[in-house]
C-alpha atoms as a PDB file:
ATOM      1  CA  UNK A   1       1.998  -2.932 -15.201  1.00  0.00           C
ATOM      2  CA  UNK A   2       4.261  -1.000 -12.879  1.00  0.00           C
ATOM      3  CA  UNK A   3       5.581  -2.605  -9.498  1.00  0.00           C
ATOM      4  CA  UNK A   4       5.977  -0.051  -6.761  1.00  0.00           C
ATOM      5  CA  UNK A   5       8.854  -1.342  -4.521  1.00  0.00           C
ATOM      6  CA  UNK A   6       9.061  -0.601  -0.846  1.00  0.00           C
ATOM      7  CA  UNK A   7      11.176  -1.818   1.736  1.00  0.00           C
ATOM      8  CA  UNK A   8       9.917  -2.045   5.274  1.00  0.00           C
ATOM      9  CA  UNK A   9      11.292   0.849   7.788  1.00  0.00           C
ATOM     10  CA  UNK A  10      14.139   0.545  10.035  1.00  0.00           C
ATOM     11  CA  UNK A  11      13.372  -1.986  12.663  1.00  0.00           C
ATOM     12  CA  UNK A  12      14.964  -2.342  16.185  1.00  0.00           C
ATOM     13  CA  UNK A  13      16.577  -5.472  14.855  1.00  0.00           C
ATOM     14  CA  UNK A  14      18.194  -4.299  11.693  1.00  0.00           C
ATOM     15  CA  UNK A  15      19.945  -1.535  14.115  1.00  0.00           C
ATOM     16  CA  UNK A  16      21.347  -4.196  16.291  1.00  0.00           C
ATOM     17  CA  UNK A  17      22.253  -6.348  13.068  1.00  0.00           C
ATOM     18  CA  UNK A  18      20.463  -9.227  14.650  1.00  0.00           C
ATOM     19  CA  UNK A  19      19.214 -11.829  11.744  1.00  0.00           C
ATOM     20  CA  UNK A  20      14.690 -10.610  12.194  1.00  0.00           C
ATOM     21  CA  UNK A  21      13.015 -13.012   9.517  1.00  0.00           C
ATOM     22  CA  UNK A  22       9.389 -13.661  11.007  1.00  0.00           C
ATOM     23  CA  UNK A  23      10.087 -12.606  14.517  1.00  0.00           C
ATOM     24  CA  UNK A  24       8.450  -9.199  15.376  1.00  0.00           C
ATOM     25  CA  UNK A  25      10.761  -6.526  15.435  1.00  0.00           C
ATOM     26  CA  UNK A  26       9.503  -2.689  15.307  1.00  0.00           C
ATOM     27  CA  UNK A  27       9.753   0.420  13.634  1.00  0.00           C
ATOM     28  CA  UNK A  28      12.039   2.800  14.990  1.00  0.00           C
ATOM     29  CA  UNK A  29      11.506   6.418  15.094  1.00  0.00           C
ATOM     30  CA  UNK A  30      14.311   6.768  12.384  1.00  0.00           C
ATOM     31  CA  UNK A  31      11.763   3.848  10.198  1.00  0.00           C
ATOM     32  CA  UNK A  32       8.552   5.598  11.032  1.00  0.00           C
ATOM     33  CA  UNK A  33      10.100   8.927   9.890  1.00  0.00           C
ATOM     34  CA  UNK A  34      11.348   6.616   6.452  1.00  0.00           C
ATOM     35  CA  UNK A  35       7.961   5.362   6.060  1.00  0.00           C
ATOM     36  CA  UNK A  36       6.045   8.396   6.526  1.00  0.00           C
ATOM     37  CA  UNK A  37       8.281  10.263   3.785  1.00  0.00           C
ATOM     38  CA  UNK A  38       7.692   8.006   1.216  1.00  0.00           C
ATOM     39  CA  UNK A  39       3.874   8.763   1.653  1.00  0.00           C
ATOM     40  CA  UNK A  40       5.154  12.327   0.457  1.00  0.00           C
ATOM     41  CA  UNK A  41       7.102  10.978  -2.559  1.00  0.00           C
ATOM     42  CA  UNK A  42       4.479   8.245  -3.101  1.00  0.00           C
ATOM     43  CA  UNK A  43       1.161  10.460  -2.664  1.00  0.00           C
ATOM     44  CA  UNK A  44       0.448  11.184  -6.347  1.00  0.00           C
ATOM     45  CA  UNK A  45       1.073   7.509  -7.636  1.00  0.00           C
ATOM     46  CA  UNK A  46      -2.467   5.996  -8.440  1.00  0.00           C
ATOM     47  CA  UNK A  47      -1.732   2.768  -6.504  1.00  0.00           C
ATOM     48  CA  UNK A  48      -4.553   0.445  -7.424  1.00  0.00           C
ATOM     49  CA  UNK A  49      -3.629  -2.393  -5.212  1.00  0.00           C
ATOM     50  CA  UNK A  50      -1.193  -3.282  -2.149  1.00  0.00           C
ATOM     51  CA  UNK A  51       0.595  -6.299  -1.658  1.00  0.00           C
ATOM     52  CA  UNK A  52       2.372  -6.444   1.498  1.00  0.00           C
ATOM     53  CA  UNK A  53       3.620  -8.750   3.301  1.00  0.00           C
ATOM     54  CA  UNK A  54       2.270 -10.823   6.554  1.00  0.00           C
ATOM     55  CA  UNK A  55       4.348  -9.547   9.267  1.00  0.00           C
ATOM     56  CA  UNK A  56       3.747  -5.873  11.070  1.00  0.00           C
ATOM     57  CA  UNK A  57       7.116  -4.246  10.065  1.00  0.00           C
ATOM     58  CA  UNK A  58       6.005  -3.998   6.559  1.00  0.00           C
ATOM     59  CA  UNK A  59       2.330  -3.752   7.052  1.00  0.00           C
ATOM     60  CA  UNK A  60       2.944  -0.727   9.612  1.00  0.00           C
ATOM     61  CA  UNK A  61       5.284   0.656   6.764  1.00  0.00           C
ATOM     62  CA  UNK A  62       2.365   0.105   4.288  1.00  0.00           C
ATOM     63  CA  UNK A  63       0.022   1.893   6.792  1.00  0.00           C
ATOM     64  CA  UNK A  64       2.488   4.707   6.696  1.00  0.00           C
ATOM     65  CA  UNK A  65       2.777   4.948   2.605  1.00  0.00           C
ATOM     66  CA  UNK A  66      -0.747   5.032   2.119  1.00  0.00           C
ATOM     67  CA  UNK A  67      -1.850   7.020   5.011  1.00  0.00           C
ATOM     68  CA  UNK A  68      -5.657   7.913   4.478  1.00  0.00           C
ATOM     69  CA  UNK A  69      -5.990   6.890   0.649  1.00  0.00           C
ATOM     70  CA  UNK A  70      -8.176   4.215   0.442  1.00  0.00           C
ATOM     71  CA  UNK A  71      -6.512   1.329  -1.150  1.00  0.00           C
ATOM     72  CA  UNK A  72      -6.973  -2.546  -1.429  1.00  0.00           C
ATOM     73  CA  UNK A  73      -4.535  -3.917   0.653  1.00  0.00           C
ATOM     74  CA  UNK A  74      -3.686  -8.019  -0.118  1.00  0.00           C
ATOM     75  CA  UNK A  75      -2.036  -9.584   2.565  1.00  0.00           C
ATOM     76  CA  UNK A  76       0.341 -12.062   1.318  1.00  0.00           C
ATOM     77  CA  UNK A  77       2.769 -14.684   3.336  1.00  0.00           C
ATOM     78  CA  UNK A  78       4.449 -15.236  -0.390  1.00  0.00           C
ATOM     79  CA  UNK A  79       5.798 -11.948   0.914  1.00  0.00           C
ATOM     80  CA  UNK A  80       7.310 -12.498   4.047  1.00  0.00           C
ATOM     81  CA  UNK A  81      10.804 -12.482   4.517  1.00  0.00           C
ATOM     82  CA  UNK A  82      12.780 -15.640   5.130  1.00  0.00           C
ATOM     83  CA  UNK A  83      11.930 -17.576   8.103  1.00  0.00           C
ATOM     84  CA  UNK A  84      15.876 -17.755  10.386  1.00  0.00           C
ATOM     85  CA  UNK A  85      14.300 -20.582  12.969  1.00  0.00           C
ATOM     86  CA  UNK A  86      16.868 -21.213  15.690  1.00  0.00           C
ATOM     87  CA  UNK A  87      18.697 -18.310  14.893  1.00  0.00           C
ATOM     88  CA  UNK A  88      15.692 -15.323  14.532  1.00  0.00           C
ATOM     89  CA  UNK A  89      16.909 -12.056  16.335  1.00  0.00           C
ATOM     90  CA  UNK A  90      20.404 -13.302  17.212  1.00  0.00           C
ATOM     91  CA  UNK A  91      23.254 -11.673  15.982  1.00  0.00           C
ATOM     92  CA  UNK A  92      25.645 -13.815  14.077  1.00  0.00           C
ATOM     93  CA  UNK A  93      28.727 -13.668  16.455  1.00  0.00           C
ATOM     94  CA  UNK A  94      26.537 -15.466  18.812  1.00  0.00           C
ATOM     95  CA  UNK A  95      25.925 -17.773  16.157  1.00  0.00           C
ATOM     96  CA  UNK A  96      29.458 -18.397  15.145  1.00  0.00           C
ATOM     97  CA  UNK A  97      29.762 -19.446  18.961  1.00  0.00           C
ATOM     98  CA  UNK A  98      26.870 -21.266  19.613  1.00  0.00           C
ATOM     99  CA  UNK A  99      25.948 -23.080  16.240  1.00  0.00           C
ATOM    100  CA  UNK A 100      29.236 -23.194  15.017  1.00  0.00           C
ATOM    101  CA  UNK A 101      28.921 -26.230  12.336  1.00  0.00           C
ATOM    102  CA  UNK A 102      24.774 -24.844  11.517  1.00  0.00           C
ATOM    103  CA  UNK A 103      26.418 -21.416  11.170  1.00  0.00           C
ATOM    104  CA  UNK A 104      29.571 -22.135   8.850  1.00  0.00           C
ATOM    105  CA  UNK A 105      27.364 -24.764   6.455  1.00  0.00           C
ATOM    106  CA  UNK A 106      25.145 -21.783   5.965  1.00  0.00           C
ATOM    107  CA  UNK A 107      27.636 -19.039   5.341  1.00  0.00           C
ATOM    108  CA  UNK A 108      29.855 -21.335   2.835  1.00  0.00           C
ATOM    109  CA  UNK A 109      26.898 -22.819   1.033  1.00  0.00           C
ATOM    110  CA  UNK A 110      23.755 -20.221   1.576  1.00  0.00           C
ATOM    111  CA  UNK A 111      21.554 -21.763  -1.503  1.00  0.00           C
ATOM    112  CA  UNK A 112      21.401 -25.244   0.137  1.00  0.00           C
ATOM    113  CA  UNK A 113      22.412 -25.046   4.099  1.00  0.00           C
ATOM    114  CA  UNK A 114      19.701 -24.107   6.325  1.00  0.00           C
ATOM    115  CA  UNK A 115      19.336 -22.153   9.190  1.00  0.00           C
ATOM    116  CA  UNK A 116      18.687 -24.709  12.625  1.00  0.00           C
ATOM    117  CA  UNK A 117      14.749 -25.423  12.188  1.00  0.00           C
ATOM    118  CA  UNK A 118      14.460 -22.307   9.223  1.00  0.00           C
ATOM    119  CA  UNK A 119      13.437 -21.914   5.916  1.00  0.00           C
ATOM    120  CA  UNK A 120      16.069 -22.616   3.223  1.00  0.00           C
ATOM    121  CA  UNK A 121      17.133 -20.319   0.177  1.00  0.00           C
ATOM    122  CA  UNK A 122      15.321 -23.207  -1.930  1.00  0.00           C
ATOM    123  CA  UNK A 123      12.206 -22.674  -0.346  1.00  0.00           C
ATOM    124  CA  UNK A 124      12.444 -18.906   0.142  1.00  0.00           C
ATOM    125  CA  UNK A 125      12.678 -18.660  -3.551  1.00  0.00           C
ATOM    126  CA  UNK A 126       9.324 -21.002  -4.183  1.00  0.00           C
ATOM    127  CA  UNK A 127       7.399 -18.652  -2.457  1.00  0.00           C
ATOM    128  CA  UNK A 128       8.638 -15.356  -4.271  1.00  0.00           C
ATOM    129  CA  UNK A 129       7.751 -17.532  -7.651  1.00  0.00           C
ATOM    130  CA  UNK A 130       4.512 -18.300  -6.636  1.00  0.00           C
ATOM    131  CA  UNK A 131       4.208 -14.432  -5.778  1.00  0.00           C
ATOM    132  CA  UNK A 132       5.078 -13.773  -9.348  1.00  0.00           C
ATOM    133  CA  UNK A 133       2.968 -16.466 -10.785  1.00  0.00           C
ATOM    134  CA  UNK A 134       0.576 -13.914  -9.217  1.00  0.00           C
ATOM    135  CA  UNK A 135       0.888 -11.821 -10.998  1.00  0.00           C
ATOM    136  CA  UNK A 136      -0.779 -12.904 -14.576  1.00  0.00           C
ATOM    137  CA  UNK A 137      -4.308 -11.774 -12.667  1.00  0.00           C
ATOM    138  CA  UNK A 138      -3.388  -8.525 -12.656  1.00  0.00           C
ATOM    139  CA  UNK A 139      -2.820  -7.832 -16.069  1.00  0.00           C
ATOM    140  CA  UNK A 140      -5.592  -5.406 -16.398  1.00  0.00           C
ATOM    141  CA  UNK A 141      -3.395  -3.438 -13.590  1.00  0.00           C
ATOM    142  CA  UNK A 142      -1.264  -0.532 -13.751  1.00  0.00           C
ATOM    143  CA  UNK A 143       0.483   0.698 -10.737  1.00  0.00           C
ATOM    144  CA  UNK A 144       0.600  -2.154  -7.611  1.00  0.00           C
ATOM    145  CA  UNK A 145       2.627  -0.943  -5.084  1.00  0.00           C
ATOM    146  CA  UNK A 146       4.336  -4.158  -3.139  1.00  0.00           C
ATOM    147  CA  UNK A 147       5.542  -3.695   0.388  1.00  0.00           C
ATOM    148  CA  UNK A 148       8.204  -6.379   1.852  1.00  0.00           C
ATOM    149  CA  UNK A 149      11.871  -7.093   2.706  1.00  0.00           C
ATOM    150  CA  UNK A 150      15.215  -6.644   1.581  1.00  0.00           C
ATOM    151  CA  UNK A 151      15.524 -10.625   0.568  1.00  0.00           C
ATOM    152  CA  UNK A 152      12.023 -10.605  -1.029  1.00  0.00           C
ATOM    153  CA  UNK A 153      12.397  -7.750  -3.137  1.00  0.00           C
ATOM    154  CA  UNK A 154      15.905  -8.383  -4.228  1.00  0.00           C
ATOM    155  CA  UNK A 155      15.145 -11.483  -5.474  1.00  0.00           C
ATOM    156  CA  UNK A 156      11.559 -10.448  -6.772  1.00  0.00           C
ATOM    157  CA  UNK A 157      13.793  -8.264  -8.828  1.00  0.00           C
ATOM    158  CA  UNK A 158      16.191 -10.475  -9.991  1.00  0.00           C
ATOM    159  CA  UNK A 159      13.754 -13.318 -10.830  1.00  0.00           C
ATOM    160  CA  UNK A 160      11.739 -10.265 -12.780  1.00  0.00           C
ATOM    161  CA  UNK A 161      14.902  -9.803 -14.722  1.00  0.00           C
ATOM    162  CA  UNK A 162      15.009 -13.414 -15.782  1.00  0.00           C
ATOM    163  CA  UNK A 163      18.456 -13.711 -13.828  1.00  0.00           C
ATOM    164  CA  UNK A 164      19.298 -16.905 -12.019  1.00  0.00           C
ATOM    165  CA  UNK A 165      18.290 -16.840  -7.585  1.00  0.00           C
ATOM    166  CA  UNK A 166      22.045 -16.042  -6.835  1.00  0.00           C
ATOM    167  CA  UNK A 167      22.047 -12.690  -8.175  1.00  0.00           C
ATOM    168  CA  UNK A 168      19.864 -11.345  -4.765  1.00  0.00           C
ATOM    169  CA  UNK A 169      23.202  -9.690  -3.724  1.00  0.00           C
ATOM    170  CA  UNK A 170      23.201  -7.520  -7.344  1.00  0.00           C
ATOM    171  CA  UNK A 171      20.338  -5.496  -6.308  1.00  0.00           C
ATOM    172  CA  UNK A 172      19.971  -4.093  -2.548  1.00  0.00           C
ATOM    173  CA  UNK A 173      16.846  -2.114  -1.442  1.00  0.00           C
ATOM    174  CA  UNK A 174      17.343   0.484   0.942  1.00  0.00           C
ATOM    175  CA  UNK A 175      14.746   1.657   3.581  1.00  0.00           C
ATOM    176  CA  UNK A 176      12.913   4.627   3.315  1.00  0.00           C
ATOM    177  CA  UNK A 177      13.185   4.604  -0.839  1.00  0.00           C
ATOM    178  CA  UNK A 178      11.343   3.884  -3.093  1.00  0.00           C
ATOM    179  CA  UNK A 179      11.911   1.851  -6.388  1.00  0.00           C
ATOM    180  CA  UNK A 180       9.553   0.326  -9.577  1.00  0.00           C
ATOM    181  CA  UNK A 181      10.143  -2.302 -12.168  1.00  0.00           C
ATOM    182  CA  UNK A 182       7.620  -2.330 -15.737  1.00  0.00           C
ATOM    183  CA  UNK A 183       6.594  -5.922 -16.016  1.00  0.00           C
ATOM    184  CA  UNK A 184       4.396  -6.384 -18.955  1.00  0.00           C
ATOM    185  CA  UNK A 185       4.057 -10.385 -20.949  1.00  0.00           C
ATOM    186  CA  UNK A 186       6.696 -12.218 -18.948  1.00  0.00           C
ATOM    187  CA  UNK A 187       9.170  -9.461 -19.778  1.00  0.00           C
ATOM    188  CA  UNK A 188      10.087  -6.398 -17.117  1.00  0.00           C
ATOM    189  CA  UNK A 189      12.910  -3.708 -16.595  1.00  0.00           C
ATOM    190  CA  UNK A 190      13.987  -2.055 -13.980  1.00  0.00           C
ATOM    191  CA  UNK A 191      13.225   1.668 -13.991  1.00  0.00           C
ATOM    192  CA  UNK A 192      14.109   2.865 -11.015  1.00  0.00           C
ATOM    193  CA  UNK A 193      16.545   1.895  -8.009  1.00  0.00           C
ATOM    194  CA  UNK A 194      16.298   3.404  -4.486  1.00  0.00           C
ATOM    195  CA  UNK A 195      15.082   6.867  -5.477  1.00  0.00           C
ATOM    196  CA  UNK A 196      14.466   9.161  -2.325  1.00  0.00           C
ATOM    197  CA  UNK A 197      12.644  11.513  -5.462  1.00  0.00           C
ATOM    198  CA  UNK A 198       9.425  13.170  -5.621  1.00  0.00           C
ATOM    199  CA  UNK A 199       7.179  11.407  -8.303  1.00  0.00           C
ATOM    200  CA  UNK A 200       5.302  13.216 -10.574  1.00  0.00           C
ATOM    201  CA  UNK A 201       2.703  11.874 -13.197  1.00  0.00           C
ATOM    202  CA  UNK A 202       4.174  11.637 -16.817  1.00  0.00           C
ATOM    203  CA  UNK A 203       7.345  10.689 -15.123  1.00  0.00           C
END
C-alpha cells in the first residue's frame, strides 16, 4: 500500500502566522494555484480512495487534486489538525501578552501543556493512531491518497516510521507538494519527501 501525502493549500492564516487548528481559514489564490498543480503532478496516480480531513482547507485542496476523477472520498476527523481553543487564529505575540503563563507552559513543555480550552499533543497523537489503526482494512489497497495538515502528516509519518511522537519536527510537509510513504505489515518507508515532480507509472 502506498500513502499519497498532501498538505492543505496556503490559507489566509498560515500567511499571517496566526496558530488556524479547526477554525476556518481559506485558500488563498497562491493555495488554490498549489492545489490545482498537484492535480497535474497527481493526475496519473490511480488513487483508489481519499482520506481527508474534516475541515474545508483540506477538503477544498482535495477537491482541487482530484478535480473531475471520480474517487471515494472518506471524511475523517482522525484527520483534522490540532484543535488551539483559546488561542485559534491568534498570532503568538498576542499570546505571549495575553496568556502569558498558558503560553510559556506550552512552548517549554509542548507534549504535556495545553493550549487554554485546546486539544493537547497527548490527545492529538490518539487520534493520528487511531487513523493508522485504520489502516489494516485497507490492505487489499494500493494507492490512498490522504489529504491533511502539517501536524497530522508529520506525525502520521513519524509514527509510520516506528519513531517516538517527538520526532514531528524531523519531517515538515510543505504546501503545494506532494509526498508518499510504502506501508505494507506494520512496516513502511518513506519514498518520497516534498516532491513538486511529475509522476509517472513505473516510477
Amino acid at each position: 500500500m502506498r500513502l499519497w501525502l498532501v498538505r492543505h493549500g496556503e490559507t489566509e492564516a498560515n500567511v499571517a502566522g496566526l496558530y488556524s487548528g479547526h477554525a476556518p481559514t481559506p485558500l488563498t489564490d497562491k493555495g488554490i494555484a498549489q492545489a490545482s498543480m498537484l492535480h497535474t503532478l497527481l493526475r496519473e496516480v490511480p488513487f483508489e480512495k481519499v482520506f481527508c480531513s474534516e475541515l474545508e482547507r483540506a477538503r477544498h485542496t482535495a477537491r482541487l487534486v482530484l478535480h473531475e476523477r471520480d474517487v471515494p472520498l472518506r471524511i475523517l476527523p482522525e484527520l483534522n489538525e490540532m484543535f488551539f481553543g483559546d488561542w485559534e487564529m491568534r498570532h503568538h505575540r498576542d499570546l505571549a501578552r495575553e496568556d502569558a503563563e498558558s503560553y510559556a507552559a506550552w512552548c517549554a513543555d509542548w507534549q504535556n501543556a495545553i493550549p487554554t480550552n485546546g486539544e493537547g499533543f497527548q490527545a492529538f497523537s490518539q487520534r493520528i493512531e487511531r487513523f493508522i489503526a485504520q489502516l489494516s482494512d485497507y490492505k487489499e489497497y494500493n494507492n490512498l491518497l490522504v489529504v491533511s495538515h502539517q501536524g497530522v502528516l508529520s506525525l502520521l509519518i513519524a509514527r509510520l516510521l516506528s519513531m517516538p511522537a517527538t520526532s514531528i519536527w524531523h519531517f515538515r510537509v510543505d504546501q503545494g507538494c506532494w509526498s508518499a510513504i510504502d506501508f505494507c505489515e506494520d512496516f513502511a518507508t518513506l519514498k518520497v519527501l516534498n516532491s513538486r515532480a511529475v509522476w509517472k507509472p513505473g516510477e
